[in-house]
Protein backbone atom coordinates (compact mmCIF):
# COMPACT_ATOMS: atom_id res chain seq x y z
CA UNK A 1 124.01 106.37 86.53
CA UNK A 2 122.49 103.13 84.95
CA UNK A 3 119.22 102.75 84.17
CA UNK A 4 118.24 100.55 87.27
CA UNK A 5 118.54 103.64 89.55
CA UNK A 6 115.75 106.16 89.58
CA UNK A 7 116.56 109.47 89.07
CA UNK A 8 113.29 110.83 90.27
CA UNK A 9 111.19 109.21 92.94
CA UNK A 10 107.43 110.33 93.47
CA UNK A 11 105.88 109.62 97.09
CA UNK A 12 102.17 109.83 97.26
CA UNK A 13 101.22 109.24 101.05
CA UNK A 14 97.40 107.20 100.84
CA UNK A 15 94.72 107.13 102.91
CA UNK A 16 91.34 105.58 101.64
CA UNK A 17 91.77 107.02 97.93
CA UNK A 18 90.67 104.06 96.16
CA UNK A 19 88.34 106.20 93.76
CA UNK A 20 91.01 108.86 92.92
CA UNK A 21 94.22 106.52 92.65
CA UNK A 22 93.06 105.09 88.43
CA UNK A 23 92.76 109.22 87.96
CA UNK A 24 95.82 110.39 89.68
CA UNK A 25 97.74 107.00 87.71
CA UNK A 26 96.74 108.42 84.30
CA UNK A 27 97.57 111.91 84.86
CA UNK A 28 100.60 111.45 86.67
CA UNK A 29 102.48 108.84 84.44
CA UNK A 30 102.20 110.93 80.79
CA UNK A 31 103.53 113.82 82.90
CA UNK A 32 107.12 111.43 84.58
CA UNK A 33 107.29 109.80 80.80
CA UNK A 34 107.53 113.38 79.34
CA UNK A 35 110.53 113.68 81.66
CA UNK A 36 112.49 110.66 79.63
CA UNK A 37 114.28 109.99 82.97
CA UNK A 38 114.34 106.60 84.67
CA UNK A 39 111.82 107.14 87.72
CA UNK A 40 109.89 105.33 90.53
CA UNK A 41 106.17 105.87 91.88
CA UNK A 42 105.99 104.85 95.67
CA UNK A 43 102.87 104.84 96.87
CA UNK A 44 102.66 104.46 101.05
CA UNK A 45 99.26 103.11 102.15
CA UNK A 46 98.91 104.49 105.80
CA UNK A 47 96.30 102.32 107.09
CA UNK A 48 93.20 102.36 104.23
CA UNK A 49 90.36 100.90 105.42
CA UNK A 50 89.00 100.78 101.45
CA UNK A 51 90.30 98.87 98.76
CA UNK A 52 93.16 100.93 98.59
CA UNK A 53 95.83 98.59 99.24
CA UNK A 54 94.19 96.34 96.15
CA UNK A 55 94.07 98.88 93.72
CA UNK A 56 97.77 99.67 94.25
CA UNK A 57 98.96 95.91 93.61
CA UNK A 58 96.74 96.55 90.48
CA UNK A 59 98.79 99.36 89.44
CA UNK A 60 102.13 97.72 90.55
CA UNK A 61 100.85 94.72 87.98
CA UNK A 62 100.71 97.05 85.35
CA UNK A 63 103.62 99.16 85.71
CA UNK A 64 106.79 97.89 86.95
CA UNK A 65 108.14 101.18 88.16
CA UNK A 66 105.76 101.34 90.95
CA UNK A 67 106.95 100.45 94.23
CA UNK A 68 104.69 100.09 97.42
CA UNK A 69 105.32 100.87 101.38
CA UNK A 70 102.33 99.07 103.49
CA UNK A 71 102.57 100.41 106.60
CA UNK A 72 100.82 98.02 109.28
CA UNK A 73 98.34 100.47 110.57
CA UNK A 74 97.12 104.48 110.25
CA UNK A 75 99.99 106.71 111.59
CA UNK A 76 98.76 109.81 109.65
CA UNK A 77 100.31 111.96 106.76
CA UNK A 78 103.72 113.45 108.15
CA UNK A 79 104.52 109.80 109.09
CA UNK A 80 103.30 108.12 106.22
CA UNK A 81 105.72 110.83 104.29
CA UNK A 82 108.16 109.65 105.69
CA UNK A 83 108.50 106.72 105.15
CA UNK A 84 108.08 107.45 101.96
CA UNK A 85 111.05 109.57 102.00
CA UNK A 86 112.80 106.89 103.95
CA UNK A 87 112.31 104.34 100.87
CA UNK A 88 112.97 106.65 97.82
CA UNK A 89 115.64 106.35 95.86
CA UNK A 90 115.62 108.84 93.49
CA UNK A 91 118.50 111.93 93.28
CA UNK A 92 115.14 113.45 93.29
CA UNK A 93 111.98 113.22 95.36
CA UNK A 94 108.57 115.05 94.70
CA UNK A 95 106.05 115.01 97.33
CA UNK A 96 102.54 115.03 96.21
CA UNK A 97 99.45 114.12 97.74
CA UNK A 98 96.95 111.32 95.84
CA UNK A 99 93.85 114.25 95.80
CA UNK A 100 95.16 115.57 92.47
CA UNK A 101 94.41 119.11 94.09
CA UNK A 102 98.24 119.45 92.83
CA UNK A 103 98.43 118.75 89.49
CA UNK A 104 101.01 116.24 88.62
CA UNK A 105 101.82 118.75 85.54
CA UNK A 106 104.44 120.99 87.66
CA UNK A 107 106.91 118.07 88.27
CA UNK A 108 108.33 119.38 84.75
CA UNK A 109 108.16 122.58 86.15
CA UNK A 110 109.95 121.53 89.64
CA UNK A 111 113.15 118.74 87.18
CA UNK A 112 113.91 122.11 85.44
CA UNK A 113 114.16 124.36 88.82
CA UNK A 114 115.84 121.61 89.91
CA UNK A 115 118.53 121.19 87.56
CA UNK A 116 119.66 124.97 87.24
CA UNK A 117 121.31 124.32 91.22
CA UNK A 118 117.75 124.84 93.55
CA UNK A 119 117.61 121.67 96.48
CA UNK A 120 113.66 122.41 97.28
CA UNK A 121 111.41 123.54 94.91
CA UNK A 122 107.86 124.32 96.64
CA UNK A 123 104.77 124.62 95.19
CA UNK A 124 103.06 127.68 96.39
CA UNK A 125 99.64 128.11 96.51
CA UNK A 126 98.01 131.41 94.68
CA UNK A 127 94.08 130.19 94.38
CA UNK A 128 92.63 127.96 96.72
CA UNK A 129 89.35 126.50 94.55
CA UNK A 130 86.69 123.87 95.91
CA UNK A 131 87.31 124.93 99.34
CA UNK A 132 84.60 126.83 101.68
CA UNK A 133 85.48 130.57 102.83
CA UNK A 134 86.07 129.53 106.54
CA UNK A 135 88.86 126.93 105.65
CA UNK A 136 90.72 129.44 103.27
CA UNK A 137 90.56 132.05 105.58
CA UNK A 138 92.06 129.88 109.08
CA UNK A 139 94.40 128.23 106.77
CA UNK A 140 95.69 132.08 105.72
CA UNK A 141 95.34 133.15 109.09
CA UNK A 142 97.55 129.95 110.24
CA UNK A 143 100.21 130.41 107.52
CA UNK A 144 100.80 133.96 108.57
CA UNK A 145 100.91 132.79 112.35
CA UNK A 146 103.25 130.29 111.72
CA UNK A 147 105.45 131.55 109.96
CA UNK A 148 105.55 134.66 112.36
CA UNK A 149 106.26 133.16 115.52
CA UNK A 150 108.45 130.45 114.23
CA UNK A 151 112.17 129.85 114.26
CA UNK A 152 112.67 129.41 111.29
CA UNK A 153 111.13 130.63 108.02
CA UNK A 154 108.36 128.41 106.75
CA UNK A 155 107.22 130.06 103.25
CA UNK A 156 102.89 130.81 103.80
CA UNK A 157 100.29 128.77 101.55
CA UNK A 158 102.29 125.94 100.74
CA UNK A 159 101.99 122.45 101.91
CA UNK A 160 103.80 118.93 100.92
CA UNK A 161 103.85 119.15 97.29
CA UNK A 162 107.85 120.25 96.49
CA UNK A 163 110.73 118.96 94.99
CA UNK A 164 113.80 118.01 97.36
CA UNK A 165 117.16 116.97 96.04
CA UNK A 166 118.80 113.70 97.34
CA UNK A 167 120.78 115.67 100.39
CA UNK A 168 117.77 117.43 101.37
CA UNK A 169 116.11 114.10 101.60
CA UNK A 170 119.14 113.06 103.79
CA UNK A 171 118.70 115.84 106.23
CA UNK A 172 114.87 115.16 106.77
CA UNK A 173 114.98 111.72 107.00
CA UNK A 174 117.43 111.88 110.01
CA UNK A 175 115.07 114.05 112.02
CA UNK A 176 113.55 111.07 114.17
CA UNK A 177 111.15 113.08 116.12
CA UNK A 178 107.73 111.90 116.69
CA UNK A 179 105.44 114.60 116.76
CA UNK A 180 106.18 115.53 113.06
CA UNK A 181 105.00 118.40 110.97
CA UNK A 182 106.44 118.22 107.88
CA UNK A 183 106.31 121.40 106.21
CA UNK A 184 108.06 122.57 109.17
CA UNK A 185 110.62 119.79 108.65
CA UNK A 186 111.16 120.73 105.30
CA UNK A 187 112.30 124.49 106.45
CA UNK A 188 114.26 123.84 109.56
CA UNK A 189 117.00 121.81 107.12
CA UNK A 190 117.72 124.85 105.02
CA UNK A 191 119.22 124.73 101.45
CA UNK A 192 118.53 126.59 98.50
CA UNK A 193 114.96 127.12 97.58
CA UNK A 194 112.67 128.09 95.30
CA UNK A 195 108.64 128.59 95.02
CA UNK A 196 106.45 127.74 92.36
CA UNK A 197 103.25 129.69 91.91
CA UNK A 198 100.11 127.64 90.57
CA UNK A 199 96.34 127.61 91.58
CA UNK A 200 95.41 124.38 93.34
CA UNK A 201 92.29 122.73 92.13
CA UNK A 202 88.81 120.96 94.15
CA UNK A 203 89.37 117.28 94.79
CA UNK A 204 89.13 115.19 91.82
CA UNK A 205 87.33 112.27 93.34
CA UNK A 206 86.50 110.68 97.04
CA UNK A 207 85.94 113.04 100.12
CA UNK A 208 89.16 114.79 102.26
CA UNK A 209 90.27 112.98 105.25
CA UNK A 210 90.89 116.22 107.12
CA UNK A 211 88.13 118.02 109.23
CA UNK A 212 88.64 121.14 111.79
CA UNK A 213 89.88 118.51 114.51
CA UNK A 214 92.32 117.25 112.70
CA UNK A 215 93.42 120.47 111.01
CA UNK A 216 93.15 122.38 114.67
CA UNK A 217 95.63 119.28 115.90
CA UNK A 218 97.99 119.57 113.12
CA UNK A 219 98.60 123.79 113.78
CA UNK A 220 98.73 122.52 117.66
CA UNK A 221 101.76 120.11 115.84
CA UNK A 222 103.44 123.07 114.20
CA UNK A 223 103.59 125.64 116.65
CA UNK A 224 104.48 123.43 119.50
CA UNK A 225 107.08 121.72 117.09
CA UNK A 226 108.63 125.32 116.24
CA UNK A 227 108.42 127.66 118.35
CA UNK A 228 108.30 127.94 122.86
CA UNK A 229 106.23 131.07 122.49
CA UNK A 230 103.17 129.44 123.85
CA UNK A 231 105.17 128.84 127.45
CA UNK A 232 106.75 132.44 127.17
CA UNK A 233 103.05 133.97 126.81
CA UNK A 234 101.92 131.62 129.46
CA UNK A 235 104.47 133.59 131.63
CA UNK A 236 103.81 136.96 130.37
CA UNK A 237 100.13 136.20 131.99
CA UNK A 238 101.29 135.08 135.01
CA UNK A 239 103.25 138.74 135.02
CA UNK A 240 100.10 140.46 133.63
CA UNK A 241 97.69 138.92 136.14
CA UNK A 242 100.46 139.64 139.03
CA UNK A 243 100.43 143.21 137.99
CA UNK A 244 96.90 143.66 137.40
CA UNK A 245 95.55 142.34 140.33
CA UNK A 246 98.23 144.38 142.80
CA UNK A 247 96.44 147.54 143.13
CA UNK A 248 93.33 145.58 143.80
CA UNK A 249 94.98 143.77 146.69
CA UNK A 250 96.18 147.01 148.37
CA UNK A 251 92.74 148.68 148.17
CA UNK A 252 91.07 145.69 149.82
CA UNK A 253 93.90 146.01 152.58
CA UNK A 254 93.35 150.04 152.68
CA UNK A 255 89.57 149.67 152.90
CA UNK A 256 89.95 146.56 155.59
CA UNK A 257 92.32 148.95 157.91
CA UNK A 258 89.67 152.23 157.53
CA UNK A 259 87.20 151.09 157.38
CA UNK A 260 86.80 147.54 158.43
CA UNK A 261 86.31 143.76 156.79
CA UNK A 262 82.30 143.95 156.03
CA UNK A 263 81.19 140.52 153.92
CA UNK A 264 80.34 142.93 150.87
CA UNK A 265 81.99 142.13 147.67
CA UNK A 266 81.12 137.87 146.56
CA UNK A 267 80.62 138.46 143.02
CA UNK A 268 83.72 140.66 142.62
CA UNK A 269 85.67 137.75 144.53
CA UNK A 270 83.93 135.15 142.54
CA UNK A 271 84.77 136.29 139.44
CA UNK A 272 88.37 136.98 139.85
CA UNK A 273 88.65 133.22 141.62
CA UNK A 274 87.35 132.47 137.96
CA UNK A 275 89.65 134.51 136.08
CA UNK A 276 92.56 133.41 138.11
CA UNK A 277 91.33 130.03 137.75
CA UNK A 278 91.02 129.78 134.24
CA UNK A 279 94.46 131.22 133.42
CA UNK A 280 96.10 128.91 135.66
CA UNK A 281 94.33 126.05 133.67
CA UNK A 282 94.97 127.50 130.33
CA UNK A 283 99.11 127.60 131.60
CA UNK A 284 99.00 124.27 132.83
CA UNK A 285 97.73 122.88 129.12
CA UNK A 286 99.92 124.95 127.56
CA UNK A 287 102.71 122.99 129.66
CA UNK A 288 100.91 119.72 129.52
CA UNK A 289 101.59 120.15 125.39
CA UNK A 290 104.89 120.56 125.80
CA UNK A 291 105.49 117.98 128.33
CA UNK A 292 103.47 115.89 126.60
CA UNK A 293 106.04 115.87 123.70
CA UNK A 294 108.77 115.47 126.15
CA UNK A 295 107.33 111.88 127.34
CA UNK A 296 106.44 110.60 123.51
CA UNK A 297 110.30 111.28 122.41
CA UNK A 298 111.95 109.48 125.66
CA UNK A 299 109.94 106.20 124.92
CA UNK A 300 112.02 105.93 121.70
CA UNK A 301 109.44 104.38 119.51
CA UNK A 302 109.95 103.86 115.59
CA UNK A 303 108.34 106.64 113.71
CA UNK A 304 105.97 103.85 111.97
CA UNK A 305 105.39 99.82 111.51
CA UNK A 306 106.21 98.41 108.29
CA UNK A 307 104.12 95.76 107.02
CA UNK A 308 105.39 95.32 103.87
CA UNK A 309 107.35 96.79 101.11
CA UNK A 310 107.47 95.81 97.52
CA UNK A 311 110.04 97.64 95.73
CA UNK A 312 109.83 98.51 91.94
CA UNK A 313 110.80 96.33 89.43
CA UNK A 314 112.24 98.75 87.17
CA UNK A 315 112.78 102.18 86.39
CA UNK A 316 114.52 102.76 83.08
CA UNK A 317 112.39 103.40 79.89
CA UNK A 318 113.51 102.21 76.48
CA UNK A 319 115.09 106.02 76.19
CA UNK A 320 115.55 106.88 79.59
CA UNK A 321 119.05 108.41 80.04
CA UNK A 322 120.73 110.38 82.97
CA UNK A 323 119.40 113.40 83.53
């Protein structure tokens, strides 16, 4: 391997971070240059409506290792990940996000896992600090669920930051499907793995792009993306109701034979038109989700619309050798 070939490539997916980007470049850089390995930076800008996009050629200008991947409007974080992943180079790639709620530290952590054989080295999440009670607790609650009802085995309180050698890369880059969610992604392809405990910290600088819509969407994305247990519960209600409501429907044909058909009984009908109702509209969304999924995929879109991509200039360092 010459010097011109990265041996470690860092995505950071970007979305209106220009206050936290100068931060995240001084912290992160010290911690690849410990390293001594020739590595590349790509930064994907995923639609920033700030001053993102300039403070990236800025950093580009003053560090030739840092390549950029301008995508030509907002097509959100599992996208904008991969096309990161789609433009690395590296035998490596770590996935990190631009908050520095991950602290760029571990990567030293992650090259040594790494190198003693592990393909995926995931940073696990003990402490959650600078976020509110409610948003710990559903993202616990989520983890657990997800991990439960899915097919595969998607390790709980982790998210994007990780490791992944070159043929893990290879594997998650040919999943093409739209409705993405990554750390899902990451766990269907398999290979050796290996967690990394550390305690994430509050956002450094700027405000998080995620509220409880978004974050409510993106679990709707996982267990949709990983599991049909929605549609088999939607049956097992349809059975339930059936069930349920047959004893009812031969004592209204009992009483109608003894002892007549007298108008009596509008709220009891009433409300279980309402019940019935509402669980025939809850297993008609439950299908529309699915469906739904079924229509995006057939169009055949690409995943995401390049606007432009300015590769690094270099990635060797006066003593930058093979790792």
């Amino acid at each position: 391997m010459n010097d011109s070939t990265p041996v470690l490539s860092v995505v950071i997916p970007v979305y209106n971070e220009e206050d936290v980007l100068p931060q995240l470049f001084a912290r992160l850089y010290p911690a690849l240059d410990a390293l001594n390995r020739p590595y590349e930076v790509l930064f994907v800008n995923d639609g920033s409506r700030d001053a993102t996009i300039a403070v990236m050629v800025g950093l580009r200008a003053r560090d030739p290792r840092v390549s950029i991947v301008n995508l030509a409007r907002n097509f959100g974080k599992e996208i904008a990940t991969t096309a990161g992943l789609d433009h690395a180079k590296g035998e490596a790639v770590v996935v990190i996000d631009a908050d520095l709620q991950d602290p760029p530290e571990l990567i030293a952590d992650m090259v040594a896992i790494w190198r003693s054989g592990v393909d995926i080295v995931y940073a696990q999440r003990r402490h959650r600090s600078g976020e509110t009670w409610f948003k710990r607790t559903t993202a616990k609650t989520f983890y657990r669920l997800i991990s439960r009802i899915s097919r595969v085995e998607i390790p709980r309180d982790t998210g994007d930051y990780r490791l992944m050698s070159r043929r893990v890369v290879a594997a998650v880059c040919s999943l093409r499907e739209q409705h993405r969610f990554m750390k899902g992604l990451f766990a269907w392809v398999g290979f050796p793995s290996q967690a990394l405990l550390y305690d994430r910290q509050p956002r450094h600088a700027g405000t998080t792009k995620w509220n409880y819509w978004g974050l409510w969407n993106l679990a709707i994305e996982g267990i949709t993306s990983f599991t049909t247990l929605p549609l088999k519960l939607a049956t097992y209600l349809g059975l339930a109701i059936g069930f349920l409501t047959l004893p009812y429907i031969v004592l209204i044909v009992l009483r109608t034979i003894f002892f007549g058909n007298p108008v009596a009984g509008y709220p009891s009908l009433l409300a279980v038109v309402l019940f019935l109702g509402g669980a025939q509209l809850v297993t008609l969304g439950v299908i529309g989700e699915y469906l739904g999924r079924v229509f995006d995929e057939t169009k055949g879109r690409p995943l995401y619309v390049l606007e432009r991509y300015e590769p690094s200039r270099s990635t060797g360092s006066p003593h930058a050798r093979p790792m």
